[in-house]
N, C-alpha and C. Protein backbone atom coordinates (compact mmCIF):
# COMPACT_ATOMS: atom_id res chain seq x y z
N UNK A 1 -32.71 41.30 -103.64
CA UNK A 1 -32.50 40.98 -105.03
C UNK A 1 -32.51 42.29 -105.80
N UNK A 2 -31.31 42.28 -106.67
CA UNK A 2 -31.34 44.04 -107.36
C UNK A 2 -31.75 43.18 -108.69
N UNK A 3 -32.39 43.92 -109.52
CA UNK A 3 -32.42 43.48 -111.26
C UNK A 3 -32.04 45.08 -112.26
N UNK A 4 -31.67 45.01 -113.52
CA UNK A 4 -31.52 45.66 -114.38
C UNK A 4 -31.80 45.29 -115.19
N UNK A 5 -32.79 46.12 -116.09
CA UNK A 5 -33.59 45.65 -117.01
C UNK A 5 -32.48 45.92 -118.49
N UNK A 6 -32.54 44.99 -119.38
CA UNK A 6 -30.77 45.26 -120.58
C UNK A 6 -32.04 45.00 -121.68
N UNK A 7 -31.91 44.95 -123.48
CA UNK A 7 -31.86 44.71 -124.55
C UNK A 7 -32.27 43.20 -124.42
N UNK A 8 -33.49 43.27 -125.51
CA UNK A 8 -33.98 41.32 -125.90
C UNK A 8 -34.49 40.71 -124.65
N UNK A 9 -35.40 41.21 -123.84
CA UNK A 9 -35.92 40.70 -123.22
C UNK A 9 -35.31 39.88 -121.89
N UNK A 10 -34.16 40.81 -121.65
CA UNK A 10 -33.17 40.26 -120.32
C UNK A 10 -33.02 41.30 -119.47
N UNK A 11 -33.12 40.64 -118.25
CA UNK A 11 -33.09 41.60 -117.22
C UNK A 11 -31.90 40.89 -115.93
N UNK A 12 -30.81 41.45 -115.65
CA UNK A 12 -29.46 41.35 -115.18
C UNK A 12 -30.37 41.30 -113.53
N UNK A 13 -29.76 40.55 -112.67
CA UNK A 13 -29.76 40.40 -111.53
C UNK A 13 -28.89 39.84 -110.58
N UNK A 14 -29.26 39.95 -109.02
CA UNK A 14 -27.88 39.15 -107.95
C UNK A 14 -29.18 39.10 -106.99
N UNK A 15 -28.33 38.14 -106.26
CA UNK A 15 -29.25 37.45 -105.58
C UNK A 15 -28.17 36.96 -104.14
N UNK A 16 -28.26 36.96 -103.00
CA UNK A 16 -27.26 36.78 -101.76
C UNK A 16 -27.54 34.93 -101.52
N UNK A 17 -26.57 34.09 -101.84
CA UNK A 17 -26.71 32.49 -101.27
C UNK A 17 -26.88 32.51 -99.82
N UNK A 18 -27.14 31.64 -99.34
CA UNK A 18 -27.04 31.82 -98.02
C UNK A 18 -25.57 32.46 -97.35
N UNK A 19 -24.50 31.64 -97.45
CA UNK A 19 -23.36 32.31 -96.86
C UNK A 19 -23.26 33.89 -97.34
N UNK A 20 -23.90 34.52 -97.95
CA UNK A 20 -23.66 36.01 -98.24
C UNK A 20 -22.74 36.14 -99.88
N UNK A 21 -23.03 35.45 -100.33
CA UNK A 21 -22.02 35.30 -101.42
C UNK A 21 -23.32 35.65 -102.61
N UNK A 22 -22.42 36.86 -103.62
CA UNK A 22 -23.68 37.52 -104.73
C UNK A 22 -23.11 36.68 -105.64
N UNK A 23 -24.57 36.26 -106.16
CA UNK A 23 -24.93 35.35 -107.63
C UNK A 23 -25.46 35.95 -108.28
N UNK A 24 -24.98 36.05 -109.49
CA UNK A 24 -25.37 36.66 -110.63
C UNK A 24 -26.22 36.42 -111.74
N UNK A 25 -27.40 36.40 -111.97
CA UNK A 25 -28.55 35.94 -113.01
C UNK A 25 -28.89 36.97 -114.06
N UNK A 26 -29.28 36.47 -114.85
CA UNK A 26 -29.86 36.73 -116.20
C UNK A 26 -31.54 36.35 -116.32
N UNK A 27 -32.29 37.12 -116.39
CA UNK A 27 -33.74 35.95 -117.02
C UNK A 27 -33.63 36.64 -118.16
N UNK A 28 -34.28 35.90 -119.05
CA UNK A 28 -34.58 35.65 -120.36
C UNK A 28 -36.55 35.28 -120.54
N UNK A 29 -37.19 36.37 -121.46
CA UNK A 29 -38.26 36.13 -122.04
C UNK A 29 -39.10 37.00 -121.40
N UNK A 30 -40.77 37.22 -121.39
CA UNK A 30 -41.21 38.29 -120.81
C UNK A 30 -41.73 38.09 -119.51
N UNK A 31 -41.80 36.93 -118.51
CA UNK A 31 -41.95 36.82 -116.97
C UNK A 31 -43.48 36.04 -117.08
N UNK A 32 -44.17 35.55 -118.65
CA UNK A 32 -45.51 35.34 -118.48
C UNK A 32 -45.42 33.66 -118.15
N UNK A 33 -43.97 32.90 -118.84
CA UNK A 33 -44.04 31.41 -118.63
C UNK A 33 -43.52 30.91 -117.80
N UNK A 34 -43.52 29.47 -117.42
CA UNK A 34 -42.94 29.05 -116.26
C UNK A 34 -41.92 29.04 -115.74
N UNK A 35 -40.90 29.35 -115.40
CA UNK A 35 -39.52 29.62 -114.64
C UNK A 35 -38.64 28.16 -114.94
N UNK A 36 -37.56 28.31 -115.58
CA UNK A 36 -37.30 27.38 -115.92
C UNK A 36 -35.53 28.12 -115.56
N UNK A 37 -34.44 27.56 -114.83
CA UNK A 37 -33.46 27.98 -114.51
C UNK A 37 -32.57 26.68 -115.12
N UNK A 38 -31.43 27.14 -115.80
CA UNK A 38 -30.50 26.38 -116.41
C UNK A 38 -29.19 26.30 -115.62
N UNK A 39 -28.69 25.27 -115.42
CA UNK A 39 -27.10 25.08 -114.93
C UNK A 39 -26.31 25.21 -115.48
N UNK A 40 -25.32 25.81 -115.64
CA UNK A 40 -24.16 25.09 -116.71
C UNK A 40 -23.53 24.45 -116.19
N UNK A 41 -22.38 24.11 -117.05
CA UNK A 41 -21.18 22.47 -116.79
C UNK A 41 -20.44 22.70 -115.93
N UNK A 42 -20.13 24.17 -116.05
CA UNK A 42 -18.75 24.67 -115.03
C UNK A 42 -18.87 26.13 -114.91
N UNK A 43 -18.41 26.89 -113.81
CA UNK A 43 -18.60 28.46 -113.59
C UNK A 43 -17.99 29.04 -114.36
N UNK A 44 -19.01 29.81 -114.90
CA UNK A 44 -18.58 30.55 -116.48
C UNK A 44 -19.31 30.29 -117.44
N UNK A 45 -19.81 28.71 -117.71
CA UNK A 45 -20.34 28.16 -118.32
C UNK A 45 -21.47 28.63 -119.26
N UNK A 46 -21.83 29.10 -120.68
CA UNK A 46 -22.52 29.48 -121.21
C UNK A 46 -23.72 29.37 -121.82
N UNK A 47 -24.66 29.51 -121.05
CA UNK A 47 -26.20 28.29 -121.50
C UNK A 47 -27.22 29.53 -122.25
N UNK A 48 -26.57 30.69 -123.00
CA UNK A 48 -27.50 31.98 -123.17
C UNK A 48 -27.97 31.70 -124.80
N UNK A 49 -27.58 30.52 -125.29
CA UNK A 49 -27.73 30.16 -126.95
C UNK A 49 -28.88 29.47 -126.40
N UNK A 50 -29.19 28.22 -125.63
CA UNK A 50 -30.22 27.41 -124.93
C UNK A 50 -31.44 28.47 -124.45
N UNK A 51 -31.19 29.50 -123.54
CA UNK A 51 -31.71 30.56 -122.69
C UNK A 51 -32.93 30.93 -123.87
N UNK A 52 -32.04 31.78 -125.05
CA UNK A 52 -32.72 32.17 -125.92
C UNK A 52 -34.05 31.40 -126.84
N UNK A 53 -33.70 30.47 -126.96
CA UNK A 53 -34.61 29.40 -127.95
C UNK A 53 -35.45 29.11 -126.75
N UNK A 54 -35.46 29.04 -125.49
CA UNK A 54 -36.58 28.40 -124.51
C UNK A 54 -37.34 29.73 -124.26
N UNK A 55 -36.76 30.88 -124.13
CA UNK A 55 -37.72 32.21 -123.42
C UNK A 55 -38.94 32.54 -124.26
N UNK A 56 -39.27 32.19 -125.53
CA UNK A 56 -40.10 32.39 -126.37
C UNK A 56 -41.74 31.52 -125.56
N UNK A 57 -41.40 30.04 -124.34
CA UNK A 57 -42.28 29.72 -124.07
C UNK A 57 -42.34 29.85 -122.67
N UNK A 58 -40.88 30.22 -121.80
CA UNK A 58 -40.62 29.91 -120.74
C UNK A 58 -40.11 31.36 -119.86
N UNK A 59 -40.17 31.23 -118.81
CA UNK A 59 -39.06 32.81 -118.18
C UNK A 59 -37.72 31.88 -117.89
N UNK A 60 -36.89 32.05 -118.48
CA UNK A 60 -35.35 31.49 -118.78
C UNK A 60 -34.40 32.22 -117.42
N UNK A 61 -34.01 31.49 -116.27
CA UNK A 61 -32.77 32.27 -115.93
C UNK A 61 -31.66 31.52 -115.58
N UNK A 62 -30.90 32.05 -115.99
CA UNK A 62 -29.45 31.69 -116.13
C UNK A 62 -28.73 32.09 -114.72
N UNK A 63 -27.11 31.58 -114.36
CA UNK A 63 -26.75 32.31 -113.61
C UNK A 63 -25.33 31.77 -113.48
N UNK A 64 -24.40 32.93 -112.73
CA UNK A 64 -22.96 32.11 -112.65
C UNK A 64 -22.64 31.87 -111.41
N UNK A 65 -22.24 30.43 -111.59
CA UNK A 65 -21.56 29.34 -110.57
C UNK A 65 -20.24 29.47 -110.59
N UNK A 66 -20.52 29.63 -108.90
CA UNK A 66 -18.64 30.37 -108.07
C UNK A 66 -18.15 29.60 -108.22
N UNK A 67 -16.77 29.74 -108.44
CA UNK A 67 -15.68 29.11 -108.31
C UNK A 67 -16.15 27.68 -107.80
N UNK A 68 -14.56 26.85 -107.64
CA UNK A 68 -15.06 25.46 -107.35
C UNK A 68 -15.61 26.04 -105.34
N UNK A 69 -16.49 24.55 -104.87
CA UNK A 69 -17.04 25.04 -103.79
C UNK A 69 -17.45 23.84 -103.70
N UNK A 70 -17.46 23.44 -102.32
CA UNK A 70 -18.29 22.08 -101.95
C UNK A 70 -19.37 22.60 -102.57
N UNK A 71 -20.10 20.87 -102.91
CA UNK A 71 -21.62 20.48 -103.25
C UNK A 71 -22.60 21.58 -102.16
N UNK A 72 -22.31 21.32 -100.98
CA UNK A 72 -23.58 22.04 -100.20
C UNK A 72 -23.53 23.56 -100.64
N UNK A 73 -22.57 24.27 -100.85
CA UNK A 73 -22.36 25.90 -101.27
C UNK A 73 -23.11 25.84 -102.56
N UNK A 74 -23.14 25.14 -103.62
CA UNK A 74 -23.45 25.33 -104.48
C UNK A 74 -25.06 25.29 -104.42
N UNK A 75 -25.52 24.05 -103.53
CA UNK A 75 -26.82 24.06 -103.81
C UNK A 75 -27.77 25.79 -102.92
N UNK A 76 -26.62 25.74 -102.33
CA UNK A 76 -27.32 27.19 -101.49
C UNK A 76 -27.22 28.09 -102.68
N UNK A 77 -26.46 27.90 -103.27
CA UNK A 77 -26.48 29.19 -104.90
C UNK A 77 -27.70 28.43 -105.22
N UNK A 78 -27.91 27.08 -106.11
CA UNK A 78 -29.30 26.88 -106.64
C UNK A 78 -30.44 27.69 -106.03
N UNK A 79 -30.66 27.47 -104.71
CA UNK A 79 -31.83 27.48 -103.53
C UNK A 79 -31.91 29.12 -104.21
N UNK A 80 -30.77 30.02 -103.81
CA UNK A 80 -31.27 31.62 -104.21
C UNK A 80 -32.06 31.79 -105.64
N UNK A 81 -31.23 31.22 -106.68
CA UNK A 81 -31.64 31.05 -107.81
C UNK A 81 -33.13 30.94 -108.25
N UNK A 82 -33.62 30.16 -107.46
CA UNK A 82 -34.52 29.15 -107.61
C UNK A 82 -35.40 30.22 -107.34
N UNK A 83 -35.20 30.84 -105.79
CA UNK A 83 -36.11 31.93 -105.45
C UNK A 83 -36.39 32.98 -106.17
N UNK A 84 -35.26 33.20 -107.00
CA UNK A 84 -35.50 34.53 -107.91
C UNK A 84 -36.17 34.06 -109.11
N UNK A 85 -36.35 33.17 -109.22
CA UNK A 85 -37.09 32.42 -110.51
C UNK A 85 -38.38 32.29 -110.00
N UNK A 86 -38.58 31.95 -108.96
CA UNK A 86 -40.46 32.00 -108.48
C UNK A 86 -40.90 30.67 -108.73
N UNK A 87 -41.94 30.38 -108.05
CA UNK A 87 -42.30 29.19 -107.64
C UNK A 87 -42.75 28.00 -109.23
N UNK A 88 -42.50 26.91 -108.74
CA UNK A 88 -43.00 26.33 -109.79
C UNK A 88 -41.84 25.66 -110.80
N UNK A 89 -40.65 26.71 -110.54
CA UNK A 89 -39.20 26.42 -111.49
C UNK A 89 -38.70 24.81 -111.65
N UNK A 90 -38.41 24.48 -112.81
CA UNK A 90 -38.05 23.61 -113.03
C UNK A 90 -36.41 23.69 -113.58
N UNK A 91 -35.96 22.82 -113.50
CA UNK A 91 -34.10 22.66 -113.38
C UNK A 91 -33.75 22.27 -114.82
N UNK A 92 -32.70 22.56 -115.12
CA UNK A 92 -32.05 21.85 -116.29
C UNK A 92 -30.64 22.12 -116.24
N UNK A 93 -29.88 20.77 -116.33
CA UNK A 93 -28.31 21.07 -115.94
C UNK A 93 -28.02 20.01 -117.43
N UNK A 94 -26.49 20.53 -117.64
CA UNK A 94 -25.44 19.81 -118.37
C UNK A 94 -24.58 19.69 -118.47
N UNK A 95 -23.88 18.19 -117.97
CA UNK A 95 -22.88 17.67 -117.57
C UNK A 95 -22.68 18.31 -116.07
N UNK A 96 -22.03 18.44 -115.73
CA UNK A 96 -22.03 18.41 -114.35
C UNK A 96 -22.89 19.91 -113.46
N UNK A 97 -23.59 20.43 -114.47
CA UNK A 97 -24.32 21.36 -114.15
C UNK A 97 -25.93 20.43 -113.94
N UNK A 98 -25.93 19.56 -114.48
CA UNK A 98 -26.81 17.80 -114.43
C UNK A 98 -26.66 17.64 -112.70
N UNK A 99 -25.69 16.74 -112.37
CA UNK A 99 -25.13 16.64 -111.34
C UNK A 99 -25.34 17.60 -110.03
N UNK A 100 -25.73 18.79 -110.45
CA UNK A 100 -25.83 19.88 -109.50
C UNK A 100 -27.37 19.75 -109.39
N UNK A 101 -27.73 19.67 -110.21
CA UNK A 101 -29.21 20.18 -110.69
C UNK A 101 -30.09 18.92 -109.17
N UNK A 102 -29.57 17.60 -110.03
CA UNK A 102 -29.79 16.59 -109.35
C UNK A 102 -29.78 16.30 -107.96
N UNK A 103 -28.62 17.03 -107.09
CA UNK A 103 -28.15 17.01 -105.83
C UNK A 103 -29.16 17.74 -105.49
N UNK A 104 -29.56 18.98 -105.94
CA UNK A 104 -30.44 20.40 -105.88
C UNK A 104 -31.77 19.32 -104.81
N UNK A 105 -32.39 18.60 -106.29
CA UNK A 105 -33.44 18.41 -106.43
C UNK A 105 -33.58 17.22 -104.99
N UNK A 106 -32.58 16.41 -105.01
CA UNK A 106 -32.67 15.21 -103.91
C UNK A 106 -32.32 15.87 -102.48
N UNK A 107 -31.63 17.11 -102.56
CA UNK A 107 -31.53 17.81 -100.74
C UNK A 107 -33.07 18.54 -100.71
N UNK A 108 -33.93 18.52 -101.62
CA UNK A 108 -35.46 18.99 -101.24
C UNK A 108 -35.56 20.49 -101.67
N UNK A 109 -34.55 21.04 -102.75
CA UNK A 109 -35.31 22.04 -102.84
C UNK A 109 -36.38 22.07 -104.08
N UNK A 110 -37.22 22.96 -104.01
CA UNK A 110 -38.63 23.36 -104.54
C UNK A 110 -38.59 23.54 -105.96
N UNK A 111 -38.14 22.01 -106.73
CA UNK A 111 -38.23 22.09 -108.04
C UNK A 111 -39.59 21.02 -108.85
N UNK A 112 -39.71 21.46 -109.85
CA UNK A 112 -40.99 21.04 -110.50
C UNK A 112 -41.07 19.78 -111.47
N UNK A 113 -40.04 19.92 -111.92
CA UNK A 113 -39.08 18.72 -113.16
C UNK A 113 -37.35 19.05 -113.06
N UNK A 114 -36.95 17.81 -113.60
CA UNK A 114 -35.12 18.40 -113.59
C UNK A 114 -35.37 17.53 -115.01
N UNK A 115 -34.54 18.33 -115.63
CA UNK A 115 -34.17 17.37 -117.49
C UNK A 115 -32.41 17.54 -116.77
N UNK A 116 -31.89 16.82 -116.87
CA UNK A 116 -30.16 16.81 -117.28
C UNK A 116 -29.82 16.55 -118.75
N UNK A 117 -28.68 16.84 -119.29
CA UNK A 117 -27.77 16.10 -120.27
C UNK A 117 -26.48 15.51 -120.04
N UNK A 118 -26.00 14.40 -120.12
CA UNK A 118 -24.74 14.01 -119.92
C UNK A 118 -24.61 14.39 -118.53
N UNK A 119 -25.07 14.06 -117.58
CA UNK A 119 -24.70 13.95 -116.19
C UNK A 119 -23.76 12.94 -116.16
N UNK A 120 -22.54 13.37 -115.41
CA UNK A 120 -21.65 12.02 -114.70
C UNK A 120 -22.48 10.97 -113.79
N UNK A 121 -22.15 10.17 -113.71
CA UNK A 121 -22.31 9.17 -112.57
C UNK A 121 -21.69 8.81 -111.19
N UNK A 122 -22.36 9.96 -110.04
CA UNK A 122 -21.52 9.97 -109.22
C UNK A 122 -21.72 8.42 -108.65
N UNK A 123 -22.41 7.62 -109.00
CA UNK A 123 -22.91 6.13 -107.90
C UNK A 123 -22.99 6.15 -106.61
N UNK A 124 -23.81 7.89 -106.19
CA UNK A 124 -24.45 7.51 -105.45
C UNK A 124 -26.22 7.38 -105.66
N UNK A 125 -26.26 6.36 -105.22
CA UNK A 125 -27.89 5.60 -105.69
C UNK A 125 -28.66 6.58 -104.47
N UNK A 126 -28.04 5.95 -103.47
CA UNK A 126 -29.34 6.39 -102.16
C UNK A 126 -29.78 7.97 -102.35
N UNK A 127 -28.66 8.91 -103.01
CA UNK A 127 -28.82 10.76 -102.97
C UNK A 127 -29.95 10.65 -104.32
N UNK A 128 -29.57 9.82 -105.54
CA UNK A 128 -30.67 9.61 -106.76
C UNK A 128 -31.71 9.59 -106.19
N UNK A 129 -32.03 8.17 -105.06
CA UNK A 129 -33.43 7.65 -104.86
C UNK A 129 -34.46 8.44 -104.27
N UNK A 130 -33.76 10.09 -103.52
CA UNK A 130 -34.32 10.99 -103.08
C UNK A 130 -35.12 12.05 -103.84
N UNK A 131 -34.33 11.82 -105.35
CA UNK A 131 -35.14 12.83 -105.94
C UNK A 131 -36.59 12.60 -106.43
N UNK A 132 -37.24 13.78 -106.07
CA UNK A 132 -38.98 13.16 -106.06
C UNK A 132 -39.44 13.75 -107.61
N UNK A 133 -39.04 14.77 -108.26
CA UNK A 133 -40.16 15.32 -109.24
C UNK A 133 -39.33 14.29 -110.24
N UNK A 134 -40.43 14.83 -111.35
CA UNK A 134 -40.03 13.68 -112.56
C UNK A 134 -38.72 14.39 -113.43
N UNK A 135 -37.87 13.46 -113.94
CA UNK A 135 -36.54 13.52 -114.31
C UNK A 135 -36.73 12.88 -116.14
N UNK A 136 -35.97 13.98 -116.61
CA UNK A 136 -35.22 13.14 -118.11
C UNK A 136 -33.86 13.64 -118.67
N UNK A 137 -33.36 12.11 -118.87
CA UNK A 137 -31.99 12.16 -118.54
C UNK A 137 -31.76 11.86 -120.10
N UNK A 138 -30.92 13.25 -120.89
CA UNK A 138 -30.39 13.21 -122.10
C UNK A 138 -29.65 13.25 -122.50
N UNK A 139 -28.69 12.19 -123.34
CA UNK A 139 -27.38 11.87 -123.75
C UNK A 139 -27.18 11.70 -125.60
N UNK A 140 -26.44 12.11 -125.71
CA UNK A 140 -25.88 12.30 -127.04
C UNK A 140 -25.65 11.06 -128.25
N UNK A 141 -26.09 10.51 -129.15
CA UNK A 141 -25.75 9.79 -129.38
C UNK A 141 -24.46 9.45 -130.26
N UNK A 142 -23.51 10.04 -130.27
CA UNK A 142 -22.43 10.25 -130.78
C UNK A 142 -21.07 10.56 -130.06
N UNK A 143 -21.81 10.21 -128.48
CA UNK A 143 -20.75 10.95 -127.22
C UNK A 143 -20.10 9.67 -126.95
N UNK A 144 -19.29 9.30 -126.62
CA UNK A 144 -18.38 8.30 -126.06
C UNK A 144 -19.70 7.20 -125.36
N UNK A 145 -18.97 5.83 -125.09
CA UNK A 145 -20.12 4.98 -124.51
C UNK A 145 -20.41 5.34 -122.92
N UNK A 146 -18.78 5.38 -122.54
CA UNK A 146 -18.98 5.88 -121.06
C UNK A 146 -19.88 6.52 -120.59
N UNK A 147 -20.09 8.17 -121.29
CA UNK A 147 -20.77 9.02 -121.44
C UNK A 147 -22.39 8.42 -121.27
N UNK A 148 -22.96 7.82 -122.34
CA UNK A 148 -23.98 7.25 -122.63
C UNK A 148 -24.34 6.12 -121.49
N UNK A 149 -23.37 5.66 -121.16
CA UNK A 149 -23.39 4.33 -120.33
C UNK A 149 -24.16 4.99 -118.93
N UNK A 150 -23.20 6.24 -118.40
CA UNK A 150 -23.83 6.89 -117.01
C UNK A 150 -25.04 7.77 -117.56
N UNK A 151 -25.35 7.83 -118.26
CA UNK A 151 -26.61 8.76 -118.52
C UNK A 151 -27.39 7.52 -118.20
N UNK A 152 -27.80 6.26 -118.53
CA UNK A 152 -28.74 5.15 -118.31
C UNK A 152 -28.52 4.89 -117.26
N UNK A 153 -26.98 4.85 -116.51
CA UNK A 153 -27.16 4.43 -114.86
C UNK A 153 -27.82 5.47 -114.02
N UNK A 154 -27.54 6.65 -114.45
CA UNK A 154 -28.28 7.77 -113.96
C UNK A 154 -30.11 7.46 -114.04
N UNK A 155 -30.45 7.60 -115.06
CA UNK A 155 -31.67 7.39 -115.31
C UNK A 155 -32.44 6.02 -114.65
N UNK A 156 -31.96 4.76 -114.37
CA UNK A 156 -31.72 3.65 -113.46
C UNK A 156 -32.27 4.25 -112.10
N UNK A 157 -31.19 4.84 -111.43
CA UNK A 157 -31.20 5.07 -109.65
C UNK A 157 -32.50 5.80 -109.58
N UNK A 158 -33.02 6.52 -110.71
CA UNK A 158 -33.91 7.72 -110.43
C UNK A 158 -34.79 7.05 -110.11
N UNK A 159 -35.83 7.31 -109.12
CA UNK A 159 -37.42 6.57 -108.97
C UNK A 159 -38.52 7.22 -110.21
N UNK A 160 -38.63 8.52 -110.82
CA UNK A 160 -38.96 8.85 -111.52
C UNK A 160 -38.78 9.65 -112.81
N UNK A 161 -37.63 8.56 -113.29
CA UNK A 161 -36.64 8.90 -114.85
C UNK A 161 -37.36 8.48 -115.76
N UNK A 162 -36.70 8.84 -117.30
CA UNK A 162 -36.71 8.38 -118.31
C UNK A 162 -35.87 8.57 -119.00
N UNK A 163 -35.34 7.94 -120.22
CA UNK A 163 -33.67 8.57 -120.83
C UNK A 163 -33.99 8.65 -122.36
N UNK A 164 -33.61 9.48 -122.85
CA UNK A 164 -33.56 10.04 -124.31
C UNK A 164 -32.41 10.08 -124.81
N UNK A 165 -31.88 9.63 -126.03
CA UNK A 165 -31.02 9.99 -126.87
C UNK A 165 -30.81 10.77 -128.08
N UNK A 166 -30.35 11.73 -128.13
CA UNK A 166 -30.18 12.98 -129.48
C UNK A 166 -29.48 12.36 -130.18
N UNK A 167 -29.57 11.54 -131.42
CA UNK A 167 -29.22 11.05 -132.54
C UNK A 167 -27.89 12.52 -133.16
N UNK A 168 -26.57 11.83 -133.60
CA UNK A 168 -26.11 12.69 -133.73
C UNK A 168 -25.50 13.52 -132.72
N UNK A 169 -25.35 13.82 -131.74
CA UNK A 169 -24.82 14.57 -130.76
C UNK A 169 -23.74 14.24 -129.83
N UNK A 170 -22.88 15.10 -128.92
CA UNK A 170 -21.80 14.99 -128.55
C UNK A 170 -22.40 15.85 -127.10
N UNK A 171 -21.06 15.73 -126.62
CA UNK A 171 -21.10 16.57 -125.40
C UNK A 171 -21.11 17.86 -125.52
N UNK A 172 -20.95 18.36 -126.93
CA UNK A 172 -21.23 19.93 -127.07
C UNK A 172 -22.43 19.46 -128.28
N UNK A 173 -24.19 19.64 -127.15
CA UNK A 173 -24.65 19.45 -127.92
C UNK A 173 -25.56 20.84 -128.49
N UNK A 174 -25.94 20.45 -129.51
CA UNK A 174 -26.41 21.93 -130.23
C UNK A 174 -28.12 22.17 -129.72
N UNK A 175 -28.10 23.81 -129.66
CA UNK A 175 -28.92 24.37 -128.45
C UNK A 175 -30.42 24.17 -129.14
N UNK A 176 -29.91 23.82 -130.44
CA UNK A 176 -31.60 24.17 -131.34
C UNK A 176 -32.00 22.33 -131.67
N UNK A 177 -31.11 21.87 -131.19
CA UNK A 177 -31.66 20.23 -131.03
C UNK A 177 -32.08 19.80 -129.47
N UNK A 178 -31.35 20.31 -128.89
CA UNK A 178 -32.07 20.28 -127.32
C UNK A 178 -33.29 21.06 -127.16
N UNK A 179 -33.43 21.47 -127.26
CA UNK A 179 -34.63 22.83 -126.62
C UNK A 179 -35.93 22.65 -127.12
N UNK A 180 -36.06 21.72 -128.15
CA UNK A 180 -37.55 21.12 -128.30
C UNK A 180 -37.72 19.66 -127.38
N UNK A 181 -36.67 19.14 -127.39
CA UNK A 181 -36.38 18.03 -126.59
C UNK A 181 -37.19 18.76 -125.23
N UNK A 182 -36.73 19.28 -124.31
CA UNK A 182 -36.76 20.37 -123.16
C UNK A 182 -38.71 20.85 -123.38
N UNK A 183 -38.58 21.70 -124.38
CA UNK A 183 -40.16 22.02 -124.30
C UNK A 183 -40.92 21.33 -123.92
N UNK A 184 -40.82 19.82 -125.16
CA UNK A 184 -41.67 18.61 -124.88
C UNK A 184 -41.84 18.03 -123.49
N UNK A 185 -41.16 17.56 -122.82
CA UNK A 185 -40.86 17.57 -121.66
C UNK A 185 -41.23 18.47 -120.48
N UNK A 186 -41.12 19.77 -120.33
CA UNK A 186 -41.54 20.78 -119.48
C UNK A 186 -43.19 20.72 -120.04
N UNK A 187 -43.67 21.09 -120.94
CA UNK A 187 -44.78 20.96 -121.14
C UNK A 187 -45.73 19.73 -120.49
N UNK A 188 -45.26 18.53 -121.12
CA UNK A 188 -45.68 17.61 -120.63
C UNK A 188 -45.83 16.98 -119.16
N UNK A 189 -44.82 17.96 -118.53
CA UNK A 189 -44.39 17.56 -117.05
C UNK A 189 -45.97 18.95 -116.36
N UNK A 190 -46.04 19.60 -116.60
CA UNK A 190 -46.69 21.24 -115.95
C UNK A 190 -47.95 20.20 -116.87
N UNK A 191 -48.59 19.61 -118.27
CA UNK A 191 -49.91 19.29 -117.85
C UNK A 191 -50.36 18.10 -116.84
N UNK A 192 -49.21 17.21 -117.15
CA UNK A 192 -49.27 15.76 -115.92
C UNK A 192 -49.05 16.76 -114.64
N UNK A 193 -48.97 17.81 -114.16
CA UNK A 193 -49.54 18.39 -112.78
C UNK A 193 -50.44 19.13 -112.46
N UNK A 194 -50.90 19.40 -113.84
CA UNK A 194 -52.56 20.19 -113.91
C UNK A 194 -53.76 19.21 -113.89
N UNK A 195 -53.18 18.01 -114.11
CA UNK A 195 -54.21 16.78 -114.58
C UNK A 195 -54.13 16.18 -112.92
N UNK A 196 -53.30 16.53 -112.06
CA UNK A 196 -53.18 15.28 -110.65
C UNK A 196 -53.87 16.36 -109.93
């Protein structure tokens, strides 16, 4: 793992997936809070407006997702990710960075909580019913029904979901209405595991 330390509390990094393929990360904040790694929707995808508003409680890292790639390639990008984030990391995907997050969490790797937003609905139940840490599944309330419709089927398959709606919101939802959503949640998830 190489890092470069940049301006505002970010430090540039790569990290090797399993197949040998360099992933590129960002953390965000000063390394004292819990590791909290964000997905985006699609490679390229920009989650550094989100990044920012969470690093104030959290160590934020970001990272970019290769090209299209089977599901299993990708989760081997999560798995590195995850490692460079340090133990304890909890997931957060949106829209199909959701979807990733989710697969992540149900093939067993070493996550703490997953929040999604607007995850699709792939219908598969049995890959849902695998995921073990606790899940909250957040949808827009201003996003199409479809939209809304698979965020509750999503939240459904999970053995340990719950579903929230952002009054007002779309599929481009705004980073300073999510991210207390997110706190509440991560917080609440890290004392319900200090308390078991």
């Amino acid at each position: 793992m190489d890092e470069v330390k940049t301006a505002l509390s970010r430090v540039r990094g790569r990290v090797a997936s399993r197949d040998g393929t360099p992933i590129a990360y960002e953390r965000y904040g000063d390394g004292d809070g819990r590791p909290v790694v964000l997905v985006g929707g699609a490679p390229g995808g920009g989650e550094r407006a989100l990044a920012a508003l969470l690093a104030g409680r959290f160590t934020v890292v970001t990272y970019e997702r290769r090209g299209p790639a089977a599901v299993e390639r990708e989760i081997e990008d999560l798995a590195a990710v995850l490692e460079a984030a340090g133990p304890g990391a909890a997931v957060h995907g949106t829209g199909a960075g959701g979807a990733l997050a989710l697969a992540g969490a149900a093939a067993g790797l070493p996550v703490s909580a997953v929040s999604v937003y607007e995850p699709p609905c792939t219908g598969d139940e049995e890959s849902l019913g695998r995921v073990a840490p606790r899940v909250l599944v957040v949808d827009g309330g201003a996003s199409p029904v479809g939209t809304r419709d698979a965020a509750r089927a999503v939240t459904a398959a999970l053995p340990r979901a719950r579903h929230r709606t952002l009054t007002g919101q779309t599929e481009e939802v705004a980073p300073h209405v999510l991210a207390p959503v997110l706190v509440e949640f991560l917080c609440e998830d890290r004392e319900a595991a200090g308390a078991a």
